[in-house]
PDB file of N, CA and C in Angstrom:
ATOM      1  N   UNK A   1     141.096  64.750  40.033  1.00  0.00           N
ATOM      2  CA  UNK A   1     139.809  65.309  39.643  1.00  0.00           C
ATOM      3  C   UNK A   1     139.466  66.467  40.574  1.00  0.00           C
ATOM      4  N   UNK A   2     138.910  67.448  39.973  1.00  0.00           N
ATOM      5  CA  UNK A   2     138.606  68.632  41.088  1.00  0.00           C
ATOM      6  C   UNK A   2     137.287  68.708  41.144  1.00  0.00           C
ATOM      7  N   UNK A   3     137.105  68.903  42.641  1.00  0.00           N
ATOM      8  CA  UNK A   3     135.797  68.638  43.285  1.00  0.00           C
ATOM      9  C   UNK A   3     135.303  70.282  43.660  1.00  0.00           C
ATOM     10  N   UNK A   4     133.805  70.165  43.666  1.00  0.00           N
ATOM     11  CA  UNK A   4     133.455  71.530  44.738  1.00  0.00           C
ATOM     12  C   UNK A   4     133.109  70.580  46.206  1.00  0.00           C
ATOM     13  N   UNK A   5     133.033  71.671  47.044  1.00  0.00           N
ATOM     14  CA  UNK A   5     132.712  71.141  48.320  1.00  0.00           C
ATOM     15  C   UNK A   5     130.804  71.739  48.335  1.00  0.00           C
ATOM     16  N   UNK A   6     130.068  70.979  49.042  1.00  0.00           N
ATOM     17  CA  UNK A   6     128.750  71.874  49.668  1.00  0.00           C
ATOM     18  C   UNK A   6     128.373  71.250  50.395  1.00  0.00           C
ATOM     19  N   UNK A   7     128.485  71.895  51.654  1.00  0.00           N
ATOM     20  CA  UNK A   7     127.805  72.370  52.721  1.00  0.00           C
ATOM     21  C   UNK A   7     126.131  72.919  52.594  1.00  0.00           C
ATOM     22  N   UNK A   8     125.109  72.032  53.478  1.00  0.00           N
ATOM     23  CA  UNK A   8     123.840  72.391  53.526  1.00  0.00           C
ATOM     24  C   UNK A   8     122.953  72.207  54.433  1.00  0.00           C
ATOM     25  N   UNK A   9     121.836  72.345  54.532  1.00  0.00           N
ATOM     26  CA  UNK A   9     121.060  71.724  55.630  1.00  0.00           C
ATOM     27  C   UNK A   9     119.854  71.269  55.170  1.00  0.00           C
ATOM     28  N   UNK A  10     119.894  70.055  55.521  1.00  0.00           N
ATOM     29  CA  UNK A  10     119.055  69.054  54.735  1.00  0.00           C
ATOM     30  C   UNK A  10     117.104  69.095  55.257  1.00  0.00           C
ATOM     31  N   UNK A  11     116.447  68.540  55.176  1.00  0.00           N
ATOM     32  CA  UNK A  11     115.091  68.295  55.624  1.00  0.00           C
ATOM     33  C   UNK A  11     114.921  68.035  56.737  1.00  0.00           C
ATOM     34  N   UNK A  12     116.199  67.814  57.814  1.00  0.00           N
ATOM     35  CA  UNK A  12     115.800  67.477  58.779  1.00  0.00           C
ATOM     36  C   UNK A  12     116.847  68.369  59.867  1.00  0.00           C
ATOM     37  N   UNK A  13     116.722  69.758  59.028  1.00  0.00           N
ATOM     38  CA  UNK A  13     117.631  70.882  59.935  1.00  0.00           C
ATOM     39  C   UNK A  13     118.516  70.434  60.796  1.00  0.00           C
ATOM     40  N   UNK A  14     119.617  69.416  59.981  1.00  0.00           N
ATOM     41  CA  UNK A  14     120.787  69.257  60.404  1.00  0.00           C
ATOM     42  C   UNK A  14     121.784  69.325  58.940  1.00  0.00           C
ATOM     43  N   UNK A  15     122.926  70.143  59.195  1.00  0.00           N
ATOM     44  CA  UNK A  15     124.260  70.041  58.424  1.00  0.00           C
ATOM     45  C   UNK A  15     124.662  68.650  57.733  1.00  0.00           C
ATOM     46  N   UNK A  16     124.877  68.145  56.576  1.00  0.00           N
ATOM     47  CA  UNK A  16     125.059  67.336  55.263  1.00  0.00           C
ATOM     48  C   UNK A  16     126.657  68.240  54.446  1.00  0.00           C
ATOM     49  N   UNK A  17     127.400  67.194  54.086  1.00  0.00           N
ATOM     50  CA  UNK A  17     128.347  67.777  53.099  1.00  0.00           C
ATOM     51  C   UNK A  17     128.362  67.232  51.558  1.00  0.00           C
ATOM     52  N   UNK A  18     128.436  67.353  50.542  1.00  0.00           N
ATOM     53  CA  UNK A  18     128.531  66.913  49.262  1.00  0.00           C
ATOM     54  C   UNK A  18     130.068  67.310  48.616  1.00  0.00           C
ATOM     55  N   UNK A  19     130.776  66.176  47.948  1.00  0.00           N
ATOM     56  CA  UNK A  19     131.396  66.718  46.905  1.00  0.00           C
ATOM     57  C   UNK A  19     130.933  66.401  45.223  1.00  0.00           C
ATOM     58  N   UNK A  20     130.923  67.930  44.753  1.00  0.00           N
ATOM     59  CA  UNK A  20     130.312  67.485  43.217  1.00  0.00           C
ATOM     60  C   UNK A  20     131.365  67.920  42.169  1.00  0.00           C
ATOM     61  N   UNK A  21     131.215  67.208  41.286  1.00  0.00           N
ATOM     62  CA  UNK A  21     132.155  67.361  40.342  1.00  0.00           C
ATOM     63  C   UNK A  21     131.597  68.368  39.288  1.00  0.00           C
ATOM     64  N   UNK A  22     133.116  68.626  38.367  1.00  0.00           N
ATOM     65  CA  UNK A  22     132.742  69.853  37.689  1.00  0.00           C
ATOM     66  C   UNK A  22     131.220  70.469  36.884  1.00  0.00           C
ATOM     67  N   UNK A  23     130.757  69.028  36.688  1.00  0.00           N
ATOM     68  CA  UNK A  23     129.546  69.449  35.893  1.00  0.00           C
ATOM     69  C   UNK A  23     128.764  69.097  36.920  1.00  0.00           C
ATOM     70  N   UNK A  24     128.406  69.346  38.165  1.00  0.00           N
ATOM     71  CA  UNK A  24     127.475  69.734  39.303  1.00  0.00           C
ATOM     72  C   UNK A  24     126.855  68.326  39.689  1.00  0.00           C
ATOM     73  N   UNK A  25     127.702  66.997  39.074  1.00  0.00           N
ATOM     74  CA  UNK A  25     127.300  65.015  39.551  1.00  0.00           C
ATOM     75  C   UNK A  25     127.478  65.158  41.089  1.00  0.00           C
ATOM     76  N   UNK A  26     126.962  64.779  42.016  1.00  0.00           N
ATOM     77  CA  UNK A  26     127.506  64.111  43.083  1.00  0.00           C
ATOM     78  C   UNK A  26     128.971  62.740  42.852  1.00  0.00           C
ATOM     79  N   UNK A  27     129.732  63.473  43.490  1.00  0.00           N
ATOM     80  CA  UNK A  27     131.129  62.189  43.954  1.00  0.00           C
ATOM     81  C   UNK A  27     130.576  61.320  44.816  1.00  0.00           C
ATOM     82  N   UNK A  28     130.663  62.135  46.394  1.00  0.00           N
ATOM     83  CA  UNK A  28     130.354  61.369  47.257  1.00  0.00           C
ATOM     84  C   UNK A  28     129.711  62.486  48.229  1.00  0.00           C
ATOM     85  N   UNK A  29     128.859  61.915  49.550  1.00  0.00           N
ATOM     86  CA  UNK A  29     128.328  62.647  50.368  1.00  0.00           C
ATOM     87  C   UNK A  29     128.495  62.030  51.718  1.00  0.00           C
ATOM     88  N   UNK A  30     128.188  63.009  52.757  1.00  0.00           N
ATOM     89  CA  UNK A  30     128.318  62.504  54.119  1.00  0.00           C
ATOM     90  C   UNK A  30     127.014  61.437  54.139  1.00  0.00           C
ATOM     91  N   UNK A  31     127.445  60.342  54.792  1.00  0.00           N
ATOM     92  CA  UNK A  31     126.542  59.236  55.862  1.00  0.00           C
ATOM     93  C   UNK A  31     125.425  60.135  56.935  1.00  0.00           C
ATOM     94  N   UNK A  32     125.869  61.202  57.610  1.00  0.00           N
ATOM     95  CA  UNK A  32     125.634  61.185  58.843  1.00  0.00           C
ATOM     96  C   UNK A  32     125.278  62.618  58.365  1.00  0.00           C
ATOM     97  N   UNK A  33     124.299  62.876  59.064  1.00  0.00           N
ATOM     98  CA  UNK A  33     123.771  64.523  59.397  1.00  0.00           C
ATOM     99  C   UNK A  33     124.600  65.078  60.584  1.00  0.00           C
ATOM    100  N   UNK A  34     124.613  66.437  61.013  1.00  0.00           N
ATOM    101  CA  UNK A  34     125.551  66.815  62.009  1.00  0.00           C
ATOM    102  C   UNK A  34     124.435  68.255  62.257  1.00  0.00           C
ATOM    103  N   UNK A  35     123.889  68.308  63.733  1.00  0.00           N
ATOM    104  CA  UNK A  35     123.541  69.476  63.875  1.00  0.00           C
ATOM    105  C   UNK A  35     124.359  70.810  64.613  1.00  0.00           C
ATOM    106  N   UNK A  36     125.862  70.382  63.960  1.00  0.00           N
ATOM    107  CA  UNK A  36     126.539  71.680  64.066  1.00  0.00           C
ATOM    108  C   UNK A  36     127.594  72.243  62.906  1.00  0.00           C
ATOM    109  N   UNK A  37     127.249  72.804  62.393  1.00  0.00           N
ATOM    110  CA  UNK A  37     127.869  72.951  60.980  1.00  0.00           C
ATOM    111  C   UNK A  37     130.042  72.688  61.349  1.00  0.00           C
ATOM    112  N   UNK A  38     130.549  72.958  62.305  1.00  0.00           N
ATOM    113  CA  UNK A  38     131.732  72.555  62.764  1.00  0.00           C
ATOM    114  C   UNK A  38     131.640  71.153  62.352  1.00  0.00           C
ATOM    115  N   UNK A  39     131.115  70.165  63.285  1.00  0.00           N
ATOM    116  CA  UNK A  39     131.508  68.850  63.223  1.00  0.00           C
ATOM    117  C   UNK A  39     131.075  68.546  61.705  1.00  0.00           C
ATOM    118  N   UNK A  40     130.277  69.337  61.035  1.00  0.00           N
ATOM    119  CA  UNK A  40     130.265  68.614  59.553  1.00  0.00           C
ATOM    120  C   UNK A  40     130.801  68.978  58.425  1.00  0.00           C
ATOM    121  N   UNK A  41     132.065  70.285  59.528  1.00  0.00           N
ATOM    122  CA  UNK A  41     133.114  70.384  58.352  1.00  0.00           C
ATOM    123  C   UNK A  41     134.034  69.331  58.580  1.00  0.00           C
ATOM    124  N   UNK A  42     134.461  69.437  60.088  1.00  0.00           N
ATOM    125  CA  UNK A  42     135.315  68.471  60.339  1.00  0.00           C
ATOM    126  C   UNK A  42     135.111  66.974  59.607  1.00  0.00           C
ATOM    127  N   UNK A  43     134.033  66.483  60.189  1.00  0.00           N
ATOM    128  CA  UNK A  43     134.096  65.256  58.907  1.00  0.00           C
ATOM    129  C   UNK A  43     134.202  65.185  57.437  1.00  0.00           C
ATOM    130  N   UNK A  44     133.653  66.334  57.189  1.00  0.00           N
ATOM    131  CA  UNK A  44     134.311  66.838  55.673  1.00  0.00           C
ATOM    132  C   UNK A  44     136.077  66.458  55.452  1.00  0.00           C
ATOM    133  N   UNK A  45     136.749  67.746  56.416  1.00  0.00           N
ATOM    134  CA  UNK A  45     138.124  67.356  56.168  1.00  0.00           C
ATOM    135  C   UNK A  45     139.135  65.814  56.590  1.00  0.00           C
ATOM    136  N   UNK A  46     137.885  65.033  57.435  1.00  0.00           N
ATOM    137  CA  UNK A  46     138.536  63.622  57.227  1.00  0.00           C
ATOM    138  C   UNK A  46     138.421  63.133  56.063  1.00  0.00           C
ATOM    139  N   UNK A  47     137.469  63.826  54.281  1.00  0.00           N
ATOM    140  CA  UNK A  47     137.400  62.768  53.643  1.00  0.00           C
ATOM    141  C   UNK A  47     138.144  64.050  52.473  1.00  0.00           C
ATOM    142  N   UNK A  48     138.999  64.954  52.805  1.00  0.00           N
ATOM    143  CA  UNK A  48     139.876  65.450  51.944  1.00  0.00           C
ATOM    144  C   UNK A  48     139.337  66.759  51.784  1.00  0.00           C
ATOM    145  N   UNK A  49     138.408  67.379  52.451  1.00  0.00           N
ATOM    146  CA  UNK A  49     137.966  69.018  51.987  1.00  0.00           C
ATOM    147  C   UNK A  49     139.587  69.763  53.508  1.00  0.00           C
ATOM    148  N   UNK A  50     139.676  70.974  52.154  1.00  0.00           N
ATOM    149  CA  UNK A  50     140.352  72.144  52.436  1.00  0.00           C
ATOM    150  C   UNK A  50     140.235  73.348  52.169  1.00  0.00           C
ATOM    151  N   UNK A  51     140.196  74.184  53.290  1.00  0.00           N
ATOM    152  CA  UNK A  51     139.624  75.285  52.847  1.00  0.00           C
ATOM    153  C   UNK A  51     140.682  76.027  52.204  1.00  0.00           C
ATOM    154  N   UNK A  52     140.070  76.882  50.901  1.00  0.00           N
ATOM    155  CA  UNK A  52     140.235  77.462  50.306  1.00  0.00           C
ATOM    156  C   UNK A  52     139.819  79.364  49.803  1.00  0.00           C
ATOM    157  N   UNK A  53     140.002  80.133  50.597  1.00  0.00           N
ATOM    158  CA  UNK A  53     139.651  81.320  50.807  1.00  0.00           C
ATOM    159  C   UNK A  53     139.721  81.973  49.451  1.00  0.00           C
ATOM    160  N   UNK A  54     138.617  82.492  49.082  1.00  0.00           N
ATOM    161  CA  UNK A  54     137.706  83.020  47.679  1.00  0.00           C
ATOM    162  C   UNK A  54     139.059  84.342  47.288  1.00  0.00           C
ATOM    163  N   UNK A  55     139.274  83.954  45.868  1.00  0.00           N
ATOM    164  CA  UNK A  55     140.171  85.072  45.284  1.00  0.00           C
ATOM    165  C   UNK A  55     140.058  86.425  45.531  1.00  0.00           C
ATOM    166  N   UNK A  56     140.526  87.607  45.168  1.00  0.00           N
ATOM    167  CA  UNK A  56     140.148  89.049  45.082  1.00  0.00           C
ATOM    168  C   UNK A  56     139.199  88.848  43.440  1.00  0.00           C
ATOM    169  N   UNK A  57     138.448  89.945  42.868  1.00  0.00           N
ATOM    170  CA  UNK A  57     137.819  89.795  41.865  1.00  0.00           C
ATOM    171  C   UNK A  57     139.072  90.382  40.468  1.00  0.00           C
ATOM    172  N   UNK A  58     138.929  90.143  39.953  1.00  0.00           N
ATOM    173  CA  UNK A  58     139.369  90.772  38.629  1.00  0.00           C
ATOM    174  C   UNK A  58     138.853  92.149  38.564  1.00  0.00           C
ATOM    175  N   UNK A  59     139.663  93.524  38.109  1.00  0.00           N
ATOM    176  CA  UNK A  59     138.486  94.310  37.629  1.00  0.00           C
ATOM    177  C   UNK A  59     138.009  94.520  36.391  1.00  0.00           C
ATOM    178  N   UNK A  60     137.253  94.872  36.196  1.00  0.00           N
ATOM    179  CA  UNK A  60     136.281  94.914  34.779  1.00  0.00           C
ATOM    180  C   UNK A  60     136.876  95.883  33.637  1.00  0.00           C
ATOM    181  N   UNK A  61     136.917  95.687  32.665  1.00  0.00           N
ATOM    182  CA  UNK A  61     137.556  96.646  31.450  1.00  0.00           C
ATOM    183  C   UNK A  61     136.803  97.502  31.747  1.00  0.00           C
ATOM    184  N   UNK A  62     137.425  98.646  31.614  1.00  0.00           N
ATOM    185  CA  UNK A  62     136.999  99.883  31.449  1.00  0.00           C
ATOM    186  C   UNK A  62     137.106 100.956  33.101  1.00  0.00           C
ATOM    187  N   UNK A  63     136.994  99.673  34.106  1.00  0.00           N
ATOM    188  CA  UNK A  63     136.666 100.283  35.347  1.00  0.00           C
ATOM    189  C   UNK A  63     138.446 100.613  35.736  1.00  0.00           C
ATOM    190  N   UNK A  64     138.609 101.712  36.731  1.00  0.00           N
ATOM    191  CA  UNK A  64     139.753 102.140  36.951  1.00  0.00           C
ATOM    192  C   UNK A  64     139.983 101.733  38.284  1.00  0.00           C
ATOM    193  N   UNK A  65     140.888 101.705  38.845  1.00  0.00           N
ATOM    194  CA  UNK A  65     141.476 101.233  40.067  1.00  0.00           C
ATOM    195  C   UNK A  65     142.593 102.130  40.674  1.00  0.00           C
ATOM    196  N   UNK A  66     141.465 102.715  41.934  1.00  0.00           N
ATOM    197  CA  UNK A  66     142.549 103.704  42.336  1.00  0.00           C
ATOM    198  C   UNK A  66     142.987 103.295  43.786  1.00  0.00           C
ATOM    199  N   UNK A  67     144.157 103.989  43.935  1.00  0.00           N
ATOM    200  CA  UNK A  67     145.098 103.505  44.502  1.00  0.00           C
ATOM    201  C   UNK A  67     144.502 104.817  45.535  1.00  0.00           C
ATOM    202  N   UNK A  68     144.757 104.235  47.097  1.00  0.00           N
ATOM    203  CA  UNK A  68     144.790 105.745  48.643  1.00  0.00           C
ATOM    204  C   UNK A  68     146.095 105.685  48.438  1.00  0.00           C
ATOM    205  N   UNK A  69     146.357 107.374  48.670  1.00  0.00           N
ATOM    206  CA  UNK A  69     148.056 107.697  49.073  1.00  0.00           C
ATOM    207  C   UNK A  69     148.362 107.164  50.748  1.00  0.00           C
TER     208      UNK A  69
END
């Protein structure tokens, strides 16, 4: 099943992680608040998050793409 990851900061200005599924349900969420966004990735990646660095965009019909010599 493919999950999103989110990262937030909850009501009590500490770091929370969520994974939600495709139609935006909660899976599962962190127990524990973390007031350093590090340690609440890290516990993230004990329960299977990996980062994944955002594609280049597509370009748009019509728009041209030029190339520097």
């Amino acid at each position: 099943m493919r999950v999103i990851w989110r990262f937030f900061v909850g009501e009590d200005a500490r770091w929370r992680w969520q994974q939600l599924s495709v139609d935006r349900a909660v899976v599962a969420e962190s127990r524990s608040s973390y007031e350093k966004y590090e340690r609440c990735l890290a516990a993230a990646q004990l329960k299977g998050y990996t980062f994944e660095a955002a594609q280049d965009r597509l370009p748009r019909p019509g728009n041209r793409i030029y190339s520097r010599p």
